[in-house]
PDB file of N, CA and C in Angstrom:
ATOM      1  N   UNK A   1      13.893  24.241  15.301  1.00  0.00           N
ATOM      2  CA  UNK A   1      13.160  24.228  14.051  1.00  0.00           C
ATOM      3  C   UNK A   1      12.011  25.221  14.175  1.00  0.00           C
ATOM      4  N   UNK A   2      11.772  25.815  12.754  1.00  0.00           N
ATOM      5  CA  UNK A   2      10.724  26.929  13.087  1.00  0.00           C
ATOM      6  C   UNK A   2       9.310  26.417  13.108  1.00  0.00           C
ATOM      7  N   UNK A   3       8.679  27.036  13.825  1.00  0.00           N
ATOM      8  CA  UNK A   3       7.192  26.626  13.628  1.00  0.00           C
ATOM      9  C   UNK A   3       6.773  27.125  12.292  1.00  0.00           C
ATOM     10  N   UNK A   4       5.099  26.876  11.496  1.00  0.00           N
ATOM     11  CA  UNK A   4       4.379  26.860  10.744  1.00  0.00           C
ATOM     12  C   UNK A   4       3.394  27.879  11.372  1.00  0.00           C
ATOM     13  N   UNK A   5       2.934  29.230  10.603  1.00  0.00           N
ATOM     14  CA  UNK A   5       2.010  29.731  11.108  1.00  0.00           C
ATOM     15  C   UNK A   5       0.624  29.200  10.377  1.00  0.00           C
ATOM     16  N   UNK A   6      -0.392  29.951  10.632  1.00  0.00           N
ATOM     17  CA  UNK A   6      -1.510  29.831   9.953  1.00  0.00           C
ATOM     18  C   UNK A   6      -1.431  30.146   8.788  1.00  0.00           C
ATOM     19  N   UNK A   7      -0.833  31.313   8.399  1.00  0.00           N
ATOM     20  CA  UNK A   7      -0.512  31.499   6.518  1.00  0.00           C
ATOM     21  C   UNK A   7       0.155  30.204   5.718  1.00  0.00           C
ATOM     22  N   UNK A   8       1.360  29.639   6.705  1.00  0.00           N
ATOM     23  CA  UNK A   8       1.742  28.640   5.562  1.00  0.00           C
ATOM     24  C   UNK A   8       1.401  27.650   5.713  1.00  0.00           C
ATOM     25  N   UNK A   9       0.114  27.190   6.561  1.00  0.00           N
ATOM     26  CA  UNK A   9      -0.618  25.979   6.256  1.00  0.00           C
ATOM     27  C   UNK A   9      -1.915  26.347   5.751  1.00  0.00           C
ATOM     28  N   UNK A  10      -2.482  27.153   4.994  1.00  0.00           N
ATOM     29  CA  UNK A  10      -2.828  28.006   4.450  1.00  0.00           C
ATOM     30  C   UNK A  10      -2.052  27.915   2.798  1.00  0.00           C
ATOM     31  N   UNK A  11      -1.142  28.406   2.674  1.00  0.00           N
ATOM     32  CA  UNK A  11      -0.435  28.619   1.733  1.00  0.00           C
ATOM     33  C   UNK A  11      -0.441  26.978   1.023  1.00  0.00           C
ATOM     34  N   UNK A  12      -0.217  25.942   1.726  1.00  0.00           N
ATOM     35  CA  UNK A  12       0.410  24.533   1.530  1.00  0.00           C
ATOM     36  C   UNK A  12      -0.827  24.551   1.376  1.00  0.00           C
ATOM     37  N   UNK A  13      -1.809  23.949   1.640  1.00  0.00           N
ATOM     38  CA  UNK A  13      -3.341  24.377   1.138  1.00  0.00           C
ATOM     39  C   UNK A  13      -3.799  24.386   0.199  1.00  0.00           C
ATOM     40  N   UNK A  14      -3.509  25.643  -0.092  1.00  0.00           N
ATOM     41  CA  UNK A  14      -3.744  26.325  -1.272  1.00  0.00           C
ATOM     42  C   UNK A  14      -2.740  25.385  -2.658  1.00  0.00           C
ATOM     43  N   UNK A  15      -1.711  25.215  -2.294  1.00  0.00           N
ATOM     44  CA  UNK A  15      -0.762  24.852  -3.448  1.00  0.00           C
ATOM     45  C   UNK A  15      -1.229  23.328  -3.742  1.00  0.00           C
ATOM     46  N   UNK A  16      -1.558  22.366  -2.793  1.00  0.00           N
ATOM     47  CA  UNK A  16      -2.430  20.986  -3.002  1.00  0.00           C
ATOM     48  C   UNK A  16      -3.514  20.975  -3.191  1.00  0.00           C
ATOM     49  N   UNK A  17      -4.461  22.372  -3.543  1.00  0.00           N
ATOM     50  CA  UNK A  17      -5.383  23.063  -4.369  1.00  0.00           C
ATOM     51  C   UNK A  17      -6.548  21.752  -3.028  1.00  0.00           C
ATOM     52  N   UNK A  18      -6.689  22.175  -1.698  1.00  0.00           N
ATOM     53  CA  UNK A  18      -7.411  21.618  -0.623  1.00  0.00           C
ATOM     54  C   UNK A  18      -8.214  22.705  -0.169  1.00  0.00           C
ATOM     55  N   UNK A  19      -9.517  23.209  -0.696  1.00  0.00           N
ATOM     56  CA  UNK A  19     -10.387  23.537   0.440  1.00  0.00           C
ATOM     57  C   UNK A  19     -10.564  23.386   1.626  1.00  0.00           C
ATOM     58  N   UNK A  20      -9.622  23.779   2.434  1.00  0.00           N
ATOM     59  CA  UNK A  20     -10.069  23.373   4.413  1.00  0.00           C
ATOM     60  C   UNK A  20     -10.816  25.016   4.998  1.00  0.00           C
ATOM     61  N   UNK A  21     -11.407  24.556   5.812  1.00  0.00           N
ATOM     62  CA  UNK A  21     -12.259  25.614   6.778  1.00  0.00           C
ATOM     63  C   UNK A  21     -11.324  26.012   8.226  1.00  0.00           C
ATOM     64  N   UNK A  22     -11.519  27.247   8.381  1.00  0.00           N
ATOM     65  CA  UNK A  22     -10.713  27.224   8.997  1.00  0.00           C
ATOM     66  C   UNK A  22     -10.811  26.210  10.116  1.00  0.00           C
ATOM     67  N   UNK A  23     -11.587  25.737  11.122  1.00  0.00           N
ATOM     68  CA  UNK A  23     -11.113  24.936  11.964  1.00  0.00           C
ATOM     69  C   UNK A  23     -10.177  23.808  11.647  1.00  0.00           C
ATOM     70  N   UNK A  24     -10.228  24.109  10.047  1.00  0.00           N
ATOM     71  CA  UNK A  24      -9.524  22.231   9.266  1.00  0.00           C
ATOM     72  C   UNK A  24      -7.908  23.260   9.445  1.00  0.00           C
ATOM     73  N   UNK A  25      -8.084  24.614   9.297  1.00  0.00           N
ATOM     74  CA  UNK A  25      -6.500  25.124   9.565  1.00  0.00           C
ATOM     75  C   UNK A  25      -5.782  25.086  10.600  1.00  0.00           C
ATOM     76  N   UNK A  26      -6.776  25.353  11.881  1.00  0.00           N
ATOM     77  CA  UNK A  26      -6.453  25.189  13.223  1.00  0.00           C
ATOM     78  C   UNK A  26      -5.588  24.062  13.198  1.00  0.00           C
ATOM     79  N   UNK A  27      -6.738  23.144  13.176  1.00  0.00           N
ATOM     80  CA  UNK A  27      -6.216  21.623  13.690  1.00  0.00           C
ATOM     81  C   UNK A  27      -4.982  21.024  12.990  1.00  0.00           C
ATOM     82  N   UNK A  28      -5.028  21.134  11.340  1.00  0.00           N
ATOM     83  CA  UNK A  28      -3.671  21.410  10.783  1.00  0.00           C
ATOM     84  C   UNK A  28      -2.636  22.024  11.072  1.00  0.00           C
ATOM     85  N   UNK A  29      -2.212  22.908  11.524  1.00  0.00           N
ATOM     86  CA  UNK A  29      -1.589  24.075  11.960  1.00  0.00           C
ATOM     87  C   UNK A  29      -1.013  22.871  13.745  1.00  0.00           C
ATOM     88  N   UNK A  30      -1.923  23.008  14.453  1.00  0.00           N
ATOM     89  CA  UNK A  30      -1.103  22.736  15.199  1.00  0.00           C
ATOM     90  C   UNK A  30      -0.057  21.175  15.499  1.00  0.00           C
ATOM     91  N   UNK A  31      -1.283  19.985  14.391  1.00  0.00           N
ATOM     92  CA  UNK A  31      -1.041  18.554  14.057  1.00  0.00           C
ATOM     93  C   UNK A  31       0.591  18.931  12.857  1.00  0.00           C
ATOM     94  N   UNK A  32       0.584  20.096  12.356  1.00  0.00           N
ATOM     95  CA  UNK A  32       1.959  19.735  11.553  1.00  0.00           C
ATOM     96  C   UNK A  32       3.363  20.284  12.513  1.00  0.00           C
ATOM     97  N   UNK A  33       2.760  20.993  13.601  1.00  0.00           N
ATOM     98  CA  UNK A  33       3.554  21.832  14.148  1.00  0.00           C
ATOM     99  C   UNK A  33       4.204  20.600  14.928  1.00  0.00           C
ATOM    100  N   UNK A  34       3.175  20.078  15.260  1.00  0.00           N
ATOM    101  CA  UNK A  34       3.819  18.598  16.583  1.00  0.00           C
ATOM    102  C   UNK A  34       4.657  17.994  15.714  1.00  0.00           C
ATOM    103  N   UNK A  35       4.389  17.584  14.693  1.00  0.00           N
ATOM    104  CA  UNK A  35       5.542  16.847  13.462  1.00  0.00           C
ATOM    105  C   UNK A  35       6.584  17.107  13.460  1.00  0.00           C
ATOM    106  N   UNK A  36       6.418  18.715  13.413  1.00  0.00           N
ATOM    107  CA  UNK A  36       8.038  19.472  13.240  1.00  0.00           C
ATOM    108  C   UNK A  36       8.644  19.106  14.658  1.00  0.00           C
ATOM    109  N   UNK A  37       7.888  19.529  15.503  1.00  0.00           N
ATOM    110  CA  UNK A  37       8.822  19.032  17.148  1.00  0.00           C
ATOM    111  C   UNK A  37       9.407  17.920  16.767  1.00  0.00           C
ATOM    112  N   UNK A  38       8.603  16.752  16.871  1.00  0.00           N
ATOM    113  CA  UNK A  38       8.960  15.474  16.760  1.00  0.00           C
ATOM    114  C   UNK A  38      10.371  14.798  16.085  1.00  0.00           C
ATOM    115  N   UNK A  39      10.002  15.712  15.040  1.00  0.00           N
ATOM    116  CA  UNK A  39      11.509  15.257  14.086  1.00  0.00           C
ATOM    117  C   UNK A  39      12.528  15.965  14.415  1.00  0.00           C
ATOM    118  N   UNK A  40      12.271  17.449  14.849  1.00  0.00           N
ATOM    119  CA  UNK A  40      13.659  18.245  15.723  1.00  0.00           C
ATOM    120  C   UNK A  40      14.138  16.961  16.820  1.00  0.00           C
ATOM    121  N   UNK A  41      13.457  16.628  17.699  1.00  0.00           N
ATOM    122  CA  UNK A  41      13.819  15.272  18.701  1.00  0.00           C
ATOM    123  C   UNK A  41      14.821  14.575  17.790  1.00  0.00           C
ATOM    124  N   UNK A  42      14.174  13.734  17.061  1.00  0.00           N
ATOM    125  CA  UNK A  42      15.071  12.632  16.164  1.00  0.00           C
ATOM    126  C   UNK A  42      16.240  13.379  15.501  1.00  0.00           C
ATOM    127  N   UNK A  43      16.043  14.478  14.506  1.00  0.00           N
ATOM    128  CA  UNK A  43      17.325  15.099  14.173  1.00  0.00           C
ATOM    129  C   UNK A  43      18.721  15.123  15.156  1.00  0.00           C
ATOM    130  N   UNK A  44      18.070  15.605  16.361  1.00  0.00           N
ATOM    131  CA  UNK A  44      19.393  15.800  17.538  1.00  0.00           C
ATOM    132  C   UNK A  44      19.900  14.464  17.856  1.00  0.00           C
ATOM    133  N   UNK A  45      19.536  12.999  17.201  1.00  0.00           N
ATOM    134  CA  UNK A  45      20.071  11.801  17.818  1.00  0.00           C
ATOM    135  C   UNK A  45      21.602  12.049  16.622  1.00  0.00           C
ATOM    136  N   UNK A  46      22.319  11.188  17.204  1.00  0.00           N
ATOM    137  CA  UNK A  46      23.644  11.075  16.741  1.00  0.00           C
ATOM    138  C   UNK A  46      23.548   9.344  16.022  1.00  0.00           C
ATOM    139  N   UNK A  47      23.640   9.182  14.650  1.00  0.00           N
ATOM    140  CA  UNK A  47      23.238   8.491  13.960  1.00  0.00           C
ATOM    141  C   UNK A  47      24.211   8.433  12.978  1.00  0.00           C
ATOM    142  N   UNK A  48      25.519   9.252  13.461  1.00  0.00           N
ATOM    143  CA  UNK A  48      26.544   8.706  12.215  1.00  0.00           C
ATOM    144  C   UNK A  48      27.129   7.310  12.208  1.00  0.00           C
ATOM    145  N   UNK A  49      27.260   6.438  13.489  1.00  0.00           N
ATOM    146  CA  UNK A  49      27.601   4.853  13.442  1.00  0.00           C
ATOM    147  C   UNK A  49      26.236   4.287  12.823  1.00  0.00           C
ATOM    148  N   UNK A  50      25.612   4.714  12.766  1.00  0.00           N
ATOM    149  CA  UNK A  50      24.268   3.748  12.350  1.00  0.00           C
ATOM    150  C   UNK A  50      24.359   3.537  10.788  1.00  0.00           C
ATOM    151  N   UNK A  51      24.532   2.096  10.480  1.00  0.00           N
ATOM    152  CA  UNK A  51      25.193   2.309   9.025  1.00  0.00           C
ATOM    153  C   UNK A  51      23.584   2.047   8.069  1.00  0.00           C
ATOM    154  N   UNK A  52      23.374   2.611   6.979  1.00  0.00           N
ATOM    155  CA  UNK A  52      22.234   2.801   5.982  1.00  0.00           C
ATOM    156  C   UNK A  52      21.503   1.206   5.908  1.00  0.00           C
ATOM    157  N   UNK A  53      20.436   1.294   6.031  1.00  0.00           N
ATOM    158  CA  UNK A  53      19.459   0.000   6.078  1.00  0.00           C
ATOM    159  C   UNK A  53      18.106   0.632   5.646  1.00  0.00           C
ATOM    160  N   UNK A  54      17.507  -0.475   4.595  1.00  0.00           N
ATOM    161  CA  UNK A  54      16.043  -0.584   3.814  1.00  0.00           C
ATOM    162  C   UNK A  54      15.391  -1.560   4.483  1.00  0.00           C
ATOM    163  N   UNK A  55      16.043  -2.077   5.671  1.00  0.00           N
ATOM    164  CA  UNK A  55      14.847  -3.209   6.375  1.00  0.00           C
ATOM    165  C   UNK A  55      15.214  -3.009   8.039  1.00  0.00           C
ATOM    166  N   UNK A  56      14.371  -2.753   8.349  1.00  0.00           N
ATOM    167  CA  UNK A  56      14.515  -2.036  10.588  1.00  0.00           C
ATOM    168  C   UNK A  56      14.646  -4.099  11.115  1.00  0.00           C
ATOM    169  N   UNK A  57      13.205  -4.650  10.643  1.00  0.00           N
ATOM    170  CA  UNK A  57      13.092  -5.769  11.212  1.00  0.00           C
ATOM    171  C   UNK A  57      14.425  -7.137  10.210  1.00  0.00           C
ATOM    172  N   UNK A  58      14.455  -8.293  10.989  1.00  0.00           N
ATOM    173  CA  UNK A  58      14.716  -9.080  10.115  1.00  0.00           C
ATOM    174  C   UNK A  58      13.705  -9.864   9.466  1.00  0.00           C
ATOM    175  N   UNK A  59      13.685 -10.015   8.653  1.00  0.00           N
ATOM    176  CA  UNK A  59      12.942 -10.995   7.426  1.00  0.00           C
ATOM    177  C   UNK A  59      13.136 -12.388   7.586  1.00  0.00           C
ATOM    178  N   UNK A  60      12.160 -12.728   7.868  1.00  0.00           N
ATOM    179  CA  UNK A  60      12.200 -14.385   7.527  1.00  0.00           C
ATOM    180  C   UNK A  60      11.074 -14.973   6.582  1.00  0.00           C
ATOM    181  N   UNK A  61      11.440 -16.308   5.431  1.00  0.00           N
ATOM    182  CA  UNK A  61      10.787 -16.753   5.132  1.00  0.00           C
ATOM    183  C   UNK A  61       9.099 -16.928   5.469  1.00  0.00           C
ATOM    184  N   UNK A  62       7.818 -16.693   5.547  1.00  0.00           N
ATOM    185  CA  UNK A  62       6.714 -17.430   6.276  1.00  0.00           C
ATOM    186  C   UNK A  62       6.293 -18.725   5.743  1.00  0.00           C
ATOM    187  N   UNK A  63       7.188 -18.777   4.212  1.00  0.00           N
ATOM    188  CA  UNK A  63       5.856 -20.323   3.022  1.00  0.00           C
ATOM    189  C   UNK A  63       6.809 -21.092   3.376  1.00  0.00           C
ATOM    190  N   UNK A  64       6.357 -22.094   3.128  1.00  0.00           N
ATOM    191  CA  UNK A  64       6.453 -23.301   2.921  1.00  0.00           C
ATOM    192  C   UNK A  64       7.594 -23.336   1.734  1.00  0.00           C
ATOM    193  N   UNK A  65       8.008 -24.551   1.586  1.00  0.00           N
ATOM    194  CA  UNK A  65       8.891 -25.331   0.678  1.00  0.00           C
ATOM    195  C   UNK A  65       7.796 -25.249  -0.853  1.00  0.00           C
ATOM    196  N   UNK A  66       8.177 -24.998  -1.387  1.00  0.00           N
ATOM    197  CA  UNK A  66       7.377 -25.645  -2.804  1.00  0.00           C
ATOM    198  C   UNK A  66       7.560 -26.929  -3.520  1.00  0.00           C
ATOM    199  N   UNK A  67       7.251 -27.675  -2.566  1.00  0.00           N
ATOM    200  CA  UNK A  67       7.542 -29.068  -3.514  1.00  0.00           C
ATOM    201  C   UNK A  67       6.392 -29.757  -4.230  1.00  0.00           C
ATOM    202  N   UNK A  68       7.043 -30.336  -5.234  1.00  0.00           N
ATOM    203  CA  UNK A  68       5.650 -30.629  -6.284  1.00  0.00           C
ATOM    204  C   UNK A  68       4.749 -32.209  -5.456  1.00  0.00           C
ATOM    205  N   UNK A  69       3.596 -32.292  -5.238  1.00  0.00           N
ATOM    206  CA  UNK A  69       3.110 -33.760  -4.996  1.00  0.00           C
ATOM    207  C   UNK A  69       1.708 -33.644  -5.116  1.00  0.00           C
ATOM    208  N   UNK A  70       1.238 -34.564  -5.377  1.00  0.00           N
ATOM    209  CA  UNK A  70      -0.252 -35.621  -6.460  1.00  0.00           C
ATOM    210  C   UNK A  70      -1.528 -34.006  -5.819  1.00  0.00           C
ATOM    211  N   UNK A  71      -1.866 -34.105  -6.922  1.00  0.00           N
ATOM    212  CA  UNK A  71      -3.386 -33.060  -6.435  1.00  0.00           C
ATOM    213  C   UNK A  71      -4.001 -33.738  -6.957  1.00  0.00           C
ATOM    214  N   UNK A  72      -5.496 -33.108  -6.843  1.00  0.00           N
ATOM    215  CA  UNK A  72      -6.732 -33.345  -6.940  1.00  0.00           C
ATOM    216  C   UNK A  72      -6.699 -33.933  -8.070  1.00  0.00           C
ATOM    217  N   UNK A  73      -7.634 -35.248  -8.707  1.00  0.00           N
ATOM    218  CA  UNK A  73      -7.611 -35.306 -10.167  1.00  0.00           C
ATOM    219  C   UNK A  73      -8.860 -34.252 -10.634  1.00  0.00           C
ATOM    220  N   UNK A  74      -8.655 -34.480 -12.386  1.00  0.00           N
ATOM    221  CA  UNK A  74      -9.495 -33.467 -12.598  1.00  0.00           C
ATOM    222  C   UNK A  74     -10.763 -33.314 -12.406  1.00  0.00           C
ATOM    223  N   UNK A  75     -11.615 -34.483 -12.430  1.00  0.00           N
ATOM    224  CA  UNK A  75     -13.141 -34.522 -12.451  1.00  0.00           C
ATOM    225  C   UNK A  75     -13.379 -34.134 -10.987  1.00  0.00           C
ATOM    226  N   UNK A  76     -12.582 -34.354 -10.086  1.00  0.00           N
ATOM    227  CA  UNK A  76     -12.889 -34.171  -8.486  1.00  0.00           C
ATOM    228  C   UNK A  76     -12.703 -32.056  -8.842  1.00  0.00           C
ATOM    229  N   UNK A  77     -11.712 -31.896  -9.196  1.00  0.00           N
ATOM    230  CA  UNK A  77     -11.658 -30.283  -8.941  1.00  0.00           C
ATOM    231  C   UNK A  77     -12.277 -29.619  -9.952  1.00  0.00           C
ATOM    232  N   UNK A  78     -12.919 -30.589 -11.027  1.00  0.00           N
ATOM    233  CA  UNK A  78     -14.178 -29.554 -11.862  1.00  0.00           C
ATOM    234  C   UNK A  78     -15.541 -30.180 -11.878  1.00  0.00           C
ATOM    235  N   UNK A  79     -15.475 -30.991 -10.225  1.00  0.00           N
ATOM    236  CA  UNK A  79     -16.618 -31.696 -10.051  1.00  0.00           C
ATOM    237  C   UNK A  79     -17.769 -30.834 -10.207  1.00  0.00           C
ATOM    238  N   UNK A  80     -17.945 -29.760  -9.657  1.00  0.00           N
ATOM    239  CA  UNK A  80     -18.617 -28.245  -9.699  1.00  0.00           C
ATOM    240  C   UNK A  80     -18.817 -27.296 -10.077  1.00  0.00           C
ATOM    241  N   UNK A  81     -18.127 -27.386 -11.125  1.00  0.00           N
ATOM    242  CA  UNK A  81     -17.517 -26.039 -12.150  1.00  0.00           C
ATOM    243  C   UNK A  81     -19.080 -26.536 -12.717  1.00  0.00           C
ATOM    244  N   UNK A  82     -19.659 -25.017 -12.951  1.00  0.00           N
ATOM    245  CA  UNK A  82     -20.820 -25.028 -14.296  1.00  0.00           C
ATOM    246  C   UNK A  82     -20.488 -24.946 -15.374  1.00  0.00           C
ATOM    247  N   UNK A  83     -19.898 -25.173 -16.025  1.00  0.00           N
ATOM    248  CA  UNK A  83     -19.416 -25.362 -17.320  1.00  0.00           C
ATOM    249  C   UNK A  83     -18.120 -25.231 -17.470  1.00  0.00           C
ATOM    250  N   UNK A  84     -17.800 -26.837 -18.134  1.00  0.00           N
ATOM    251  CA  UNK A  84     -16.299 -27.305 -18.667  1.00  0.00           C
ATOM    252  C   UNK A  84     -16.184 -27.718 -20.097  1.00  0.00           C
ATOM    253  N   UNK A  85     -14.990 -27.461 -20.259  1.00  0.00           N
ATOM    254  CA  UNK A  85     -14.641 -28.471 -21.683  1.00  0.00           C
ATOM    255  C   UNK A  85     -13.723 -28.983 -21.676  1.00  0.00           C
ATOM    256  N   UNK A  86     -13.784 -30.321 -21.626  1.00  0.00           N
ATOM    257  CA  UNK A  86     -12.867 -31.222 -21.551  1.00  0.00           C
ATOM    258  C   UNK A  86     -12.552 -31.370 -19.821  1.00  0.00           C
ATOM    259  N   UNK A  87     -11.109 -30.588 -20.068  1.00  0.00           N
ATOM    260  CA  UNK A  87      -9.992 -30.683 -18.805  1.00  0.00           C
ATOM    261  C   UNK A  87     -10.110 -29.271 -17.988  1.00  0.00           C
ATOM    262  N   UNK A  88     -11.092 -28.390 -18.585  1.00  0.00           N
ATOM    263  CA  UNK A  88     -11.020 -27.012 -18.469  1.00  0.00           C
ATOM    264  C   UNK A  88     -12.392 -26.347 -18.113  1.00  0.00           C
ATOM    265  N   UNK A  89     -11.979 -25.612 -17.686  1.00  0.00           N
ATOM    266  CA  UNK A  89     -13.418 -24.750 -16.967  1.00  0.00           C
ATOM    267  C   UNK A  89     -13.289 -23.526 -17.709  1.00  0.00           C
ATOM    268  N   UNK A  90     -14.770 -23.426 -18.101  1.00  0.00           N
ATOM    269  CA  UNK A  90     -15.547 -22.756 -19.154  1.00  0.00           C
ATOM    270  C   UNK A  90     -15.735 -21.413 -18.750  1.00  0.00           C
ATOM    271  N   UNK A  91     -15.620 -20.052 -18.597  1.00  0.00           N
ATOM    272  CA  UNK A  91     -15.872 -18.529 -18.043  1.00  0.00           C
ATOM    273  C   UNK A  91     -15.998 -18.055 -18.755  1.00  0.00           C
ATOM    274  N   UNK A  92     -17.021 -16.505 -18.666  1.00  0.00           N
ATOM    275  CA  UNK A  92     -17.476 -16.020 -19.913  1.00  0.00           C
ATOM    276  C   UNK A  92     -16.501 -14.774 -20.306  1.00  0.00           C
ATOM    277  N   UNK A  93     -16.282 -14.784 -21.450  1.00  0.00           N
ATOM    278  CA  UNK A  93     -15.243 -13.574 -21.994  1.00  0.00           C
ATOM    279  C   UNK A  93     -15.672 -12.631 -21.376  1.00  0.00           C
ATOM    280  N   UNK A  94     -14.251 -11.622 -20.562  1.00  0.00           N
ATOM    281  CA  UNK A  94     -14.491 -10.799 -20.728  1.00  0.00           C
ATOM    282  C   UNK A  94     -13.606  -9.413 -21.108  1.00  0.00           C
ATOM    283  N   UNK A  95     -13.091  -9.540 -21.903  1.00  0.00           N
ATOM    284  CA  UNK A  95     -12.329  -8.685 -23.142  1.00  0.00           C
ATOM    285  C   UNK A  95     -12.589  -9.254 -24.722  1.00  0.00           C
ATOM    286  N   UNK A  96     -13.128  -8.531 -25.006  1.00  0.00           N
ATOM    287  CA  UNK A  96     -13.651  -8.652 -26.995  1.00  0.00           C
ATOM    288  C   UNK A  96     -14.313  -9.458 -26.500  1.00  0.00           C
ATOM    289  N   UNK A  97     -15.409  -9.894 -28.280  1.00  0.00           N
ATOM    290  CA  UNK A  97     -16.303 -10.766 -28.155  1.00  0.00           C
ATOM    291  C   UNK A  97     -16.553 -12.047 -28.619  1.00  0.00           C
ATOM    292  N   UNK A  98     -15.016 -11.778 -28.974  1.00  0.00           N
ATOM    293  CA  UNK A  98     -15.187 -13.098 -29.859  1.00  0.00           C
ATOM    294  C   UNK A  98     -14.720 -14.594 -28.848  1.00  0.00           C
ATOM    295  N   UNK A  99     -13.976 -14.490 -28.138  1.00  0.00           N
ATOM    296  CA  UNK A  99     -13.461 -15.282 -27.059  1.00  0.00           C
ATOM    297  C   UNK A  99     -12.349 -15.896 -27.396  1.00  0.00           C
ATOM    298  N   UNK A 100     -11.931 -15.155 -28.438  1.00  0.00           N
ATOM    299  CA  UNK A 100     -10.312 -15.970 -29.059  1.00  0.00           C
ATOM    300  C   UNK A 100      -9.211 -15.829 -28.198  1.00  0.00           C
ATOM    301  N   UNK A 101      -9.701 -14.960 -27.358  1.00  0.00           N
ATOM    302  CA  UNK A 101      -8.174 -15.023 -25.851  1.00  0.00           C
ATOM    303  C   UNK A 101      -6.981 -14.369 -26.711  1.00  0.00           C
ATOM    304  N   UNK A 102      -7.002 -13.726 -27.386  1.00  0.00           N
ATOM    305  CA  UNK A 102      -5.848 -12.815 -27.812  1.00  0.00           C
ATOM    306  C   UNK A 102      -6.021 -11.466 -28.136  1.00  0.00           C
TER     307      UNK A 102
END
């Protein structure tokens, strides 16, 4: 794979419209160059049995079951609320002014 000189990280630069100095080219320049190695490595693996996958690890569940059972009653979970009405806790609008919630 070919290397990247200073013009076309420079050039790439320029086209993602990025002000870098040159030392920001240097260090670019040689940090994209290692990239390119890197993936020449992986390119040369032989990966035609390896059949197409969107997940490396397996997945497992972490929650819990969702099963429904008794909560808090209400006065205990709006024991604290600064302002309720009724069954409901009171917050101050904030979209429009009227507070019609639509």
């Amino acid at each position: 794979m070919g290397t990247l000189s200073r013009a076309d990280v420079a050039h790439v630069a320029h086209l993602a419209r990025l002000g870098l100095r040159e030392e920001e080219l240097a260090r670019l320049e040689g940090e994209l160059n290692h990239i390119l190695d890197q993936y020449a490595i992986l390119a040369r693996l032989a990966t035609d049995a390896i059949p197409p996958t969107a997940q490396t690890i397996a997945l497992e569940n972490i929650l819990r079951e969702d099963v429904a059972r008794p909560s808090l009653p209400v006065d205990v979970a709006l024991g604290n609320a600064p302002d309720r009405q009724g069954d409901h806790l009171v917050v101050p609008a904030i979209l429009g002014g009227d507070g019609g919630g639509g």
